[in-house]
Protein backbone atom coordinates (compact mmCIF):
# COMPACT_ATOMS: atom_id res chain seq x y z
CA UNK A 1 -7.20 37.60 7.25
CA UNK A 2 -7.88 35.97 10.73
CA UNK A 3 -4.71 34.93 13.03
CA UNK A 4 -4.42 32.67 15.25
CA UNK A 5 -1.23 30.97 17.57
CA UNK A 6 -1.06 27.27 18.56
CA UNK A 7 1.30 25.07 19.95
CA UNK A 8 1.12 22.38 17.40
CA UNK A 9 -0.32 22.26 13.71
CA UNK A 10 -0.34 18.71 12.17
CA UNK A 11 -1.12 19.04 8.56
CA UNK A 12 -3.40 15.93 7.84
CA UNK A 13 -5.68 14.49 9.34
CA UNK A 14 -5.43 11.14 8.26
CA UNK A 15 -4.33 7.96 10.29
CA UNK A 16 -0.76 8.94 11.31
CA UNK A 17 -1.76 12.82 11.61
CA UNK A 18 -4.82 12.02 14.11
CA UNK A 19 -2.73 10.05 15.96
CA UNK A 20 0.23 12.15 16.24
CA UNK A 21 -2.44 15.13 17.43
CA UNK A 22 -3.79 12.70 20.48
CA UNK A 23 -0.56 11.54 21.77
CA UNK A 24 0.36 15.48 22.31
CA UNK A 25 -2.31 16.73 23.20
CA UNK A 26 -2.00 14.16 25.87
CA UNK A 27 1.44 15.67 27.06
CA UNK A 28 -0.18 19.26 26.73
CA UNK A 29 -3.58 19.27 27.76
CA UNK A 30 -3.21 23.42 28.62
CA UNK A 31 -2.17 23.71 25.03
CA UNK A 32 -3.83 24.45 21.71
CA UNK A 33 -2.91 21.59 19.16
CA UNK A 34 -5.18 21.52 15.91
CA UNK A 35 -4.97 19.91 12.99
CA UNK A 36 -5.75 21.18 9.47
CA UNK A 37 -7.34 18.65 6.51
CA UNK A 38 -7.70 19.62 2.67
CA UNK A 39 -10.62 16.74 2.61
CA UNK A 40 -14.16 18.13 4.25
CA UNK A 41 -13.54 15.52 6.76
CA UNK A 42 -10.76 13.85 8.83
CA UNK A 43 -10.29 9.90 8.28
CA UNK A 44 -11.90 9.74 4.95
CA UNK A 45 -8.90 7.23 3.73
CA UNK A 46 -9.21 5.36 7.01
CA UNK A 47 -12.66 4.83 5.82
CA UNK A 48 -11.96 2.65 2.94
CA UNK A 49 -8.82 0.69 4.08
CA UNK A 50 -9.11 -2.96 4.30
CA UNK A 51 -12.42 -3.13 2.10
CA UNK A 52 -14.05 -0.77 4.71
CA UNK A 53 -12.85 -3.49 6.58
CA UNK A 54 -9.74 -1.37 8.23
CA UNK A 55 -6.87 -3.65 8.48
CA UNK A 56 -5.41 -1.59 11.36
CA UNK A 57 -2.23 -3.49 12.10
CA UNK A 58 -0.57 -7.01 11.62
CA UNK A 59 0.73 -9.30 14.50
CA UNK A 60 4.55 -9.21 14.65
CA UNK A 61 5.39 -6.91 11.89
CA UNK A 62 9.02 -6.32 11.61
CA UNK A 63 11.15 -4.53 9.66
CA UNK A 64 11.16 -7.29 6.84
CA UNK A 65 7.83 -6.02 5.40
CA UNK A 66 8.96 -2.31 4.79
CA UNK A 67 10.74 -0.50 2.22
CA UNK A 68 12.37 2.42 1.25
CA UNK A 69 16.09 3.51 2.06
CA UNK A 70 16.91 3.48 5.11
CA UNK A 71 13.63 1.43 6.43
CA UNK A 72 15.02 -1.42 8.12
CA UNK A 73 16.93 1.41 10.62
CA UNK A 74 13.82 3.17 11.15
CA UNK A 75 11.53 0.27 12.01
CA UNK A 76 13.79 -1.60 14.31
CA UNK A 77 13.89 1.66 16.68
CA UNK A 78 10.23 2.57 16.27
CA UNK A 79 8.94 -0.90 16.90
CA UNK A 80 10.93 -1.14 19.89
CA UNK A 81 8.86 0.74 21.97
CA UNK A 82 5.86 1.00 19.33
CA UNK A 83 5.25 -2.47 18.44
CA UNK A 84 1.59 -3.88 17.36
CA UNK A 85 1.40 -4.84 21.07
CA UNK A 86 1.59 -0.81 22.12
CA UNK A 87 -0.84 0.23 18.99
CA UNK A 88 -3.23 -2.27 20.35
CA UNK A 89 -3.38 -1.59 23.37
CA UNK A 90 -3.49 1.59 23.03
CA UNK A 91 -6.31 1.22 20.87
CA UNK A 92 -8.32 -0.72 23.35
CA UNK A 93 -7.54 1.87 26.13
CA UNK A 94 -9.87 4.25 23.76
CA UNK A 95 -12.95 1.28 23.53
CA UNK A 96 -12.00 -0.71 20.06
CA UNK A 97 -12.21 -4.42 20.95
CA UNK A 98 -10.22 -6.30 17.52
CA UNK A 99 -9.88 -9.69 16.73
CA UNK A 100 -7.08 -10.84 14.15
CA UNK A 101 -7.42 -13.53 11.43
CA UNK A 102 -5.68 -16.84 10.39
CA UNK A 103 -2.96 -14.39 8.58
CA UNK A 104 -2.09 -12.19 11.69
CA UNK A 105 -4.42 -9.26 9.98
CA UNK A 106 -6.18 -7.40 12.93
CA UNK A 107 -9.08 -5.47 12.48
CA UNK A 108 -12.23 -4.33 14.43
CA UNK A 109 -14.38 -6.42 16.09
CA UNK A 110 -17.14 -5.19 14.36
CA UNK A 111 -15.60 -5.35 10.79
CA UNK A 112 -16.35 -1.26 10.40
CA UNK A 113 -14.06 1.10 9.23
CA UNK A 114 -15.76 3.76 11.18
CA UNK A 115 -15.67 1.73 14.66
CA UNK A 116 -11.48 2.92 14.32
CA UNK A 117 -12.48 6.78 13.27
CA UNK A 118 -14.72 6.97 15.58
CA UNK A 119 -12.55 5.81 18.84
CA UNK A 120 -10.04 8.36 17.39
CA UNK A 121 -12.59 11.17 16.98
CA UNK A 122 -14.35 10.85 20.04
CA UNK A 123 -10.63 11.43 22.16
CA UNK A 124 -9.75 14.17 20.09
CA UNK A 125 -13.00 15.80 21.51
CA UNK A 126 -12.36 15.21 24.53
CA UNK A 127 -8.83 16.15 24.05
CA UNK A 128 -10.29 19.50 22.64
CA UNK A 129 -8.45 19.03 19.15
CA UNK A 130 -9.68 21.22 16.86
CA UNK A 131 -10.26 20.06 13.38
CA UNK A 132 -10.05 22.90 10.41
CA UNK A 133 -11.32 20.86 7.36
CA UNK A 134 -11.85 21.95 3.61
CA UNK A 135 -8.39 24.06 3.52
CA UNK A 136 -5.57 24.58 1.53
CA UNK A 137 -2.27 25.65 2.86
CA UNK A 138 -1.08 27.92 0.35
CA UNK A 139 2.40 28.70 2.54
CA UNK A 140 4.78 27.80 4.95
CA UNK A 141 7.38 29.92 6.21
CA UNK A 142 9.72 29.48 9.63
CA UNK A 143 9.74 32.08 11.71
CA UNK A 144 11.67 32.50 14.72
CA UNK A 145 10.00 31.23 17.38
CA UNK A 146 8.46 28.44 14.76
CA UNK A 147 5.94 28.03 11.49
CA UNK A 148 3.97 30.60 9.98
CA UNK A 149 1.09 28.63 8.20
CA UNK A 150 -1.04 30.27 5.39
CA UNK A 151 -4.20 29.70 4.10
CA UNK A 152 -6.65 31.20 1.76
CA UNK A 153 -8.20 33.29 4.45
CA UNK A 154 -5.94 32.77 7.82
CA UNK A 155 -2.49 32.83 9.68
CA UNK A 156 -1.30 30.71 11.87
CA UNK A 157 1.41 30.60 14.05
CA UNK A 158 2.47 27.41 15.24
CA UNK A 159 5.29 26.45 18.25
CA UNK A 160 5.92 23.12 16.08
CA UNK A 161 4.48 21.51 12.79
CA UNK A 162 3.75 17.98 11.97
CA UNK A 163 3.31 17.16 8.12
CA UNK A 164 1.15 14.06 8.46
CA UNK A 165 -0.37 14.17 4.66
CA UNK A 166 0.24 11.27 3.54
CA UNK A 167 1.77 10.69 -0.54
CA UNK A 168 -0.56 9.84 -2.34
CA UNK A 169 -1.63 11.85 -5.37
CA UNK A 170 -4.71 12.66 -6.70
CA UNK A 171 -6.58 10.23 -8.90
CA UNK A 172 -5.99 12.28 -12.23
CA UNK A 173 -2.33 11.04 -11.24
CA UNK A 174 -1.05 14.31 -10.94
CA UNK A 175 0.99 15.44 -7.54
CA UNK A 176 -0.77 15.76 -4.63
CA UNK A 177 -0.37 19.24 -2.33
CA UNK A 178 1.64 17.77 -0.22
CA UNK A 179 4.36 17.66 -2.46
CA UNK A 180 4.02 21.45 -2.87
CA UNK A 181 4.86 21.31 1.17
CA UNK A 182 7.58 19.46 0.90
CA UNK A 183 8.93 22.13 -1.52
CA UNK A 184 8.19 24.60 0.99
CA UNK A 185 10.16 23.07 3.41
CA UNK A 186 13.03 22.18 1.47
CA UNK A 187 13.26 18.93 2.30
CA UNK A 188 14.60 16.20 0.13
CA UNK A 189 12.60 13.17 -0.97
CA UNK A 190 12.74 10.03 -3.22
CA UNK A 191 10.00 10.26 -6.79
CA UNK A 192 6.57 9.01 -5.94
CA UNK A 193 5.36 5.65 -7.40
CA UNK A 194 2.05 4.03 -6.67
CA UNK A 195 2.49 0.76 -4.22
CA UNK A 196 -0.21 -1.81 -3.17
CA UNK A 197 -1.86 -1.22 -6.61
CA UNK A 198 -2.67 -3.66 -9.72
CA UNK A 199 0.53 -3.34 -11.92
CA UNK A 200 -0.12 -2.56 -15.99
CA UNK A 201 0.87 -5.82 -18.27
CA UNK A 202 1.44 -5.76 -21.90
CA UNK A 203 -0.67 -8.51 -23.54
CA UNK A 204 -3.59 -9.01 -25.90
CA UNK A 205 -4.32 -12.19 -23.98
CA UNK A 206 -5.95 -10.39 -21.44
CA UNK A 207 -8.86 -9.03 -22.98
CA UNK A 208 -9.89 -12.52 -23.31
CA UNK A 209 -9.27 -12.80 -19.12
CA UNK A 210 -11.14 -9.81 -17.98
CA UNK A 211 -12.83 -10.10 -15.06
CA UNK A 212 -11.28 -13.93 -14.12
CA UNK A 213 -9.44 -15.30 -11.25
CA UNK A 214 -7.18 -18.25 -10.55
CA UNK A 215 -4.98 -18.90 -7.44
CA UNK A 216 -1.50 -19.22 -7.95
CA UNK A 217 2.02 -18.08 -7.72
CA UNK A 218 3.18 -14.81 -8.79
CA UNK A 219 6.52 -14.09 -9.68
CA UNK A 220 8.56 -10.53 -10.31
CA UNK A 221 11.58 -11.12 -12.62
CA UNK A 222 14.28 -8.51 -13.49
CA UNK A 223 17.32 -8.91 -15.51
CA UNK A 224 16.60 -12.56 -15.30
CA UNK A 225 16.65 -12.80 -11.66
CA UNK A 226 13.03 -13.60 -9.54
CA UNK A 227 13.13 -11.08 -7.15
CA UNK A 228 10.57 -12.15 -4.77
CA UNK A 229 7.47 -14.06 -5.11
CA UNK A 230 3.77 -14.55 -3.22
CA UNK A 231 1.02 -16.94 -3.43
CA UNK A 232 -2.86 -15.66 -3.55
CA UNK A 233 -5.46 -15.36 -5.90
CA UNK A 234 -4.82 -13.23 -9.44
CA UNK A 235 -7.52 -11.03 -10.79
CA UNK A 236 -7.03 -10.48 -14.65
CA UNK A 237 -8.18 -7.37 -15.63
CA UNK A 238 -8.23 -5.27 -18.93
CA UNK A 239 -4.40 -4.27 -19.40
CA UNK A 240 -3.41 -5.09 -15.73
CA UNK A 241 -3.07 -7.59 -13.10
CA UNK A 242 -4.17 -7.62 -9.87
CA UNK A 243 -4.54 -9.24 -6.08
CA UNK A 244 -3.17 -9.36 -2.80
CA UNK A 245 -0.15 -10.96 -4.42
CA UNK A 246 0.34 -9.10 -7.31
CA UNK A 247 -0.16 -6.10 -5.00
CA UNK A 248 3.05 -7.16 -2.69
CA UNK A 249 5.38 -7.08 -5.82
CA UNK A 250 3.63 -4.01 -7.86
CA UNK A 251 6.31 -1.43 -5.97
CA UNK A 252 8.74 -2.28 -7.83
CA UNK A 253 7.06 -4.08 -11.13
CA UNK A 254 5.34 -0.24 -11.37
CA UNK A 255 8.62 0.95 -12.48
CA UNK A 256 8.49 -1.11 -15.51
CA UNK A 257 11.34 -3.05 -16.87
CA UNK A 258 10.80 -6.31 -15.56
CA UNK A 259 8.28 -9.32 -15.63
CA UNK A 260 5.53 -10.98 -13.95
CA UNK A 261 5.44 -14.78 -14.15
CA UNK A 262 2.09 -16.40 -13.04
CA UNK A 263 2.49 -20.28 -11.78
CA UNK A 264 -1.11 -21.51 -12.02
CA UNK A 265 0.08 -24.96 -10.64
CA UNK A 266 2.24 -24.47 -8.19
CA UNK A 267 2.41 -27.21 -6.17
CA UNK A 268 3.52 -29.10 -8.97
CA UNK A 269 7.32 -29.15 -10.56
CA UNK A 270 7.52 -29.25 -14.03
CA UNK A 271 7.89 -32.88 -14.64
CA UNK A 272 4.40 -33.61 -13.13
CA UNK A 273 2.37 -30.46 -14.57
CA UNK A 274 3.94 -31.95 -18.16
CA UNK A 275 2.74 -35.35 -17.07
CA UNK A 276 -0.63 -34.40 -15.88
CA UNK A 277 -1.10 -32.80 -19.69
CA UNK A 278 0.00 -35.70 -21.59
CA UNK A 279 -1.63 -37.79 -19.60
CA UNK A 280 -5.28 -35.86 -20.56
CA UNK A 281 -4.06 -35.97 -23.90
CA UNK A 282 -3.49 -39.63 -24.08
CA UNK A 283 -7.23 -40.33 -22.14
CA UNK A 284 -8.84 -38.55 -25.03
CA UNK A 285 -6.59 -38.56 -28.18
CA UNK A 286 -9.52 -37.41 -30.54
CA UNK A 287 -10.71 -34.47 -28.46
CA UNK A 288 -10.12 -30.44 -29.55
CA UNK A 289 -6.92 -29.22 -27.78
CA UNK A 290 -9.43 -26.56 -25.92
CA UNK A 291 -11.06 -29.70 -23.91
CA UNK A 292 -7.75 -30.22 -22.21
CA UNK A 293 -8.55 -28.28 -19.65
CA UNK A 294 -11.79 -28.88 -17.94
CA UNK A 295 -11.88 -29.68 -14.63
CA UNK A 296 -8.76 -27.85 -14.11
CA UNK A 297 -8.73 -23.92 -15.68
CA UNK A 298 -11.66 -21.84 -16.75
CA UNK A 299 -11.93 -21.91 -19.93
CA UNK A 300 -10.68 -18.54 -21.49
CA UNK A 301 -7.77 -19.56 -19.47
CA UNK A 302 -7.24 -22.65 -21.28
CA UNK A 303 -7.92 -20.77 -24.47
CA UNK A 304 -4.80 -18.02 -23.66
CA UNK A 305 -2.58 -21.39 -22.69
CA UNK A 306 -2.96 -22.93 -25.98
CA UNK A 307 -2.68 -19.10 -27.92
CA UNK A 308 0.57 -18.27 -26.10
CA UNK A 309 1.73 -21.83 -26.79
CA UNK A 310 1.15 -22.21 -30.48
CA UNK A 311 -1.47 -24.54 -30.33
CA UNK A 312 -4.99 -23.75 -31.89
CA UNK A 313 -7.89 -24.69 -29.89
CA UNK A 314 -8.91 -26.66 -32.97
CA UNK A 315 -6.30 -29.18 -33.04
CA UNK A 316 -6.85 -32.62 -32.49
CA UNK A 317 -5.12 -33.91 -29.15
CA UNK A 318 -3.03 -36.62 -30.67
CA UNK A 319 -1.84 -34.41 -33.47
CA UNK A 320 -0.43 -32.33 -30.28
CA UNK A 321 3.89 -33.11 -30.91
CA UNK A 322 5.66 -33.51 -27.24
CA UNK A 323 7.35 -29.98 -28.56
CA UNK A 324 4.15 -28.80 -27.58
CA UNK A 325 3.11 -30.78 -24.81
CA UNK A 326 6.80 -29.05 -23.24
CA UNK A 327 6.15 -25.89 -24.51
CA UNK A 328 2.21 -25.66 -23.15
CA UNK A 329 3.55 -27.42 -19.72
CA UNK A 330 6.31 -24.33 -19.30
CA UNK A 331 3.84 -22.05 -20.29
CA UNK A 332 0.81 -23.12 -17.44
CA UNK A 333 4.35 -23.19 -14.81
CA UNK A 334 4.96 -19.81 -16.30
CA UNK A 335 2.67 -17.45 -18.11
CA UNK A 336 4.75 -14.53 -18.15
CA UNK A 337 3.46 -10.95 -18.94
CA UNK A 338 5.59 -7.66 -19.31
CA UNK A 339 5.31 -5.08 -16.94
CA UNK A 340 4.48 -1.25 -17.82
CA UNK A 341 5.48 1.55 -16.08
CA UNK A 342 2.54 2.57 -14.21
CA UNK A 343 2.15 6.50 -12.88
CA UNK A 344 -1.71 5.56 -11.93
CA UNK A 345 -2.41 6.87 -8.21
CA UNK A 346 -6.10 6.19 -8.25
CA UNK A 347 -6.31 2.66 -7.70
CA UNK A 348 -3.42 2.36 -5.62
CA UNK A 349 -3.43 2.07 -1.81
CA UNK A 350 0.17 3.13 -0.69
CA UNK A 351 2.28 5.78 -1.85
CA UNK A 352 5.83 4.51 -1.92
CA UNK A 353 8.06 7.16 -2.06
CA UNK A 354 8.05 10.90 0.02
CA UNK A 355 10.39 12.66 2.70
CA UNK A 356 13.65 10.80 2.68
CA UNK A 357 14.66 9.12 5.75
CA UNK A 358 17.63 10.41 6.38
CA UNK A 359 16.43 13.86 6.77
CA UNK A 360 15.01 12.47 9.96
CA UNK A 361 15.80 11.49 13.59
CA UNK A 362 15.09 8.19 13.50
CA UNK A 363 14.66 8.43 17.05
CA UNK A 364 11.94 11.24 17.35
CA UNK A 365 10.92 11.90 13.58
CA UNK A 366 11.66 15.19 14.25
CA UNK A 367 13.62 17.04 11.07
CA UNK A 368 17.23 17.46 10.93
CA UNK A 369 17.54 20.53 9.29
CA UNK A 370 14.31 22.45 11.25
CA UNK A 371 14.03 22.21 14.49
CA UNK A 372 10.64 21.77 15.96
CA UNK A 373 9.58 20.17 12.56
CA UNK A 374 7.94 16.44 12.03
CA UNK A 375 7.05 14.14 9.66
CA UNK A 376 5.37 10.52 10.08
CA UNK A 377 2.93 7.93 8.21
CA UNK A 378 3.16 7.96 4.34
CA UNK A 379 4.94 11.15 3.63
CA UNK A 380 8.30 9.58 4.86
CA UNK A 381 9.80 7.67 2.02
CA UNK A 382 8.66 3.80 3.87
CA UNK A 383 5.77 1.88 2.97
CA UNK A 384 5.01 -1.71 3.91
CA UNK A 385 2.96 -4.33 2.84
CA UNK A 386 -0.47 -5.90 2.39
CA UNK A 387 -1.67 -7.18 5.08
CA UNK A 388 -2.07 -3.68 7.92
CA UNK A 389 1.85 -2.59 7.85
CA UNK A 390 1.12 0.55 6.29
CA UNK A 391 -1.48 1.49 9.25
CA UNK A 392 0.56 -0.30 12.20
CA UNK A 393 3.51 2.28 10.54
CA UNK A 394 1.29 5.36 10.22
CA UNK A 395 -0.16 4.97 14.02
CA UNK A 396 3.30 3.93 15.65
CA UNK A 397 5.12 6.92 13.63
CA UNK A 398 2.19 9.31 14.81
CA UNK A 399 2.55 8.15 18.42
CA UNK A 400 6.46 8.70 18.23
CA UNK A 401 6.45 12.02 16.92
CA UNK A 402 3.30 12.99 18.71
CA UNK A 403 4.92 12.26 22.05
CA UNK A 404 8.12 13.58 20.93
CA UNK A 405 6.41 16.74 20.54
């Protein structure tokens, strides 16, 4: 079995974990810092983020678009000295030029992924990084002068350890390795739930919606209560919803037990969507309920209206009761679907979930019960979100811990 002693191991080598590698290797340029990857590449999720797009950060985020117990602490002391401002710029000190969008979303100038990775790449070279892909760490143990790692064919012995792996499980849903780590470690963490992902619905309706979209309003209800709502476009898929939108309330709708409500007119109240029906069924009395929408819904969207209403598609408009004309009005200002628990990592893209906050120093991300220990990005129990939080998080908590290191 081959040995080998570093300073610093940081176990991932994803956004956070290539970050938090730079920043100390910065400090320590006589020392060894490497960083060990179970994909056959570093960055591979970076890849993909924002649409290949990578959404690397969002002007002025604040604690008010993070979650997880404990977050708003956490992210008013990080962002104090690690702000988008200091990602940025750091950023451009390495060569990426970014521009940022009518929402606040920054990304690359050049709209590629790869323009971030490879910034980040080409400093760990010259930071002399190394980068042990393809492994498996099969063991952890502390030792007394720090962290004996084990793999399937080497030791290492490492002054300090970073776990920088990230939540997420694998796409057969099952736990991810990291959670083995955790174990390890003995450190104490909140269940895993998929965030930023489509949430699972229960209704026949939308069979019939597959593959549509409409803009609108989307709202999470629980125990009666809306609980927070956003405005964007809605995909329909087969058994699920999805969209930016839906995506902002799917951390907690995954958990099942509560509602999503879907305004498709929501710039009107209720008095003028109820209006603006009667009114087409006044213009053309003789004409088949499923005509009442063109011009204003596709049409299999009109079709689940009138279903979930009462009202066949067949009926003449004038035979239409005001009963109906209320309930079909109530129904367009809220088309409400029940939401499944969902346990489906594949098509998410945030873990929420991980290391518990408190078991950290808010201050360095260093552990409180092992010394020379830290965590950052997506295996803390935070997660922000659509919109670049997640990555201005994972390269501010990276650049805290690395520098703390």
């Amino acid at each position: 079995m081959k040995k080998q002693s570093v300073y610093a191991a940081v176990i991932g080598g994803g956004a956070s974990g290539m970050m938090c590698a730079i920043r100390a290797a910065e400090r320590h340029r006589d020392k060894q810092i490497i960083i060990l990857e179970k994909a056959d590449r570093v960055g591979k999720k970076l890849l993909v983020t924002g649409n290949g797009r990578c959404n690397l950060s969002h002007v002025g985020a604040s604690a008010v678009s993070y979650h997880g117990e404990g977050s708003d602490d956490l992210i008013n002391i990080l962002f104090k000295k690690y702000s988008t401002d200091t990602v940025l710029s750091y950023f451009h000190e390495l060569g990426l030029m970014t521009h940022t969008d009518s929402e606040g979303r920054v990304y690359p100038i050049s709209n590629q992924s790869s323009s971030v990775l490879d910034v980040l790449r080409k400093r760990m070279m010259q930071l002399s990084i190394s980068e042990i892909c393809a492994v498996e760490i099969r063991g952890i143990q502390k030792s007394a002068s720090g962290y004996e790692i084990f793999t399937s064919d080497s030791r290492i012995y490492a002054q300090k350890l970073v776990i920088a792996t990230g939540g997420r499980a694998d796409h057969a849903g099952r736990e991810s390795g990291s959670r083995d780590i955790l174990r390890m470690l003995g450190l104490n963490t909140a269940p895993l739930s998929p965030s930023l992902s489509p949430v699972k619905v229960n209704d026949g309706i939308l069979r019939s919606l597959k593959g549509i979209r409409a803009l609108a309003e989307v709202s999470l209800i629980k125990n009666g209560q809306i609980i927070k709502s956003e405005r964007g476009e809605v995909q329909f898929t087969d058994g699920a919803l999805s969209g930016i939108c839906v995506f902002d309330l799917s951390r907690e709708a995954n958990k099942g037990g509560c509602e999503i409500s879907v305004n498709l007119l929501p710039d009107m109240n209720s008095d003028e969507v109820r209006g603006e029906i009667a009114g087409r069924i006044k213009r053309e009395p003789s004409a088949p309920a499923s005509e009442i929408f063109i011009g204003m819904f596709h049409k299999n969207i009109g079709l689940a209206l009138l279903k979930k209403s009462g009202i066949k598609p067949s009926a003449i408009c004038a035979e239409i009761s005001e009963k109906e004309i209320s309930r079909l009005s109530a129904t367009i200002s809220a088309l409400r679907f029940k939401c499944e628990t969902n346990h489906d990592f594949s098509r998410s893209q945030v873990t929420a979930g991980g290391i518990r906050l408190s078991e950290i120093n808010h201050e360095t991300f260093e552990s409180k019960k092992h010394k020379g220990l830290y965590i950052t990005g997506e295996a803390l129990d935070i997660d922000g979100d659509c919109g670049g939080y997640n990555l201005q998080f994972a390269f501010a908590s990276g650049m805290r811990a690395g520098n703390s290191l």
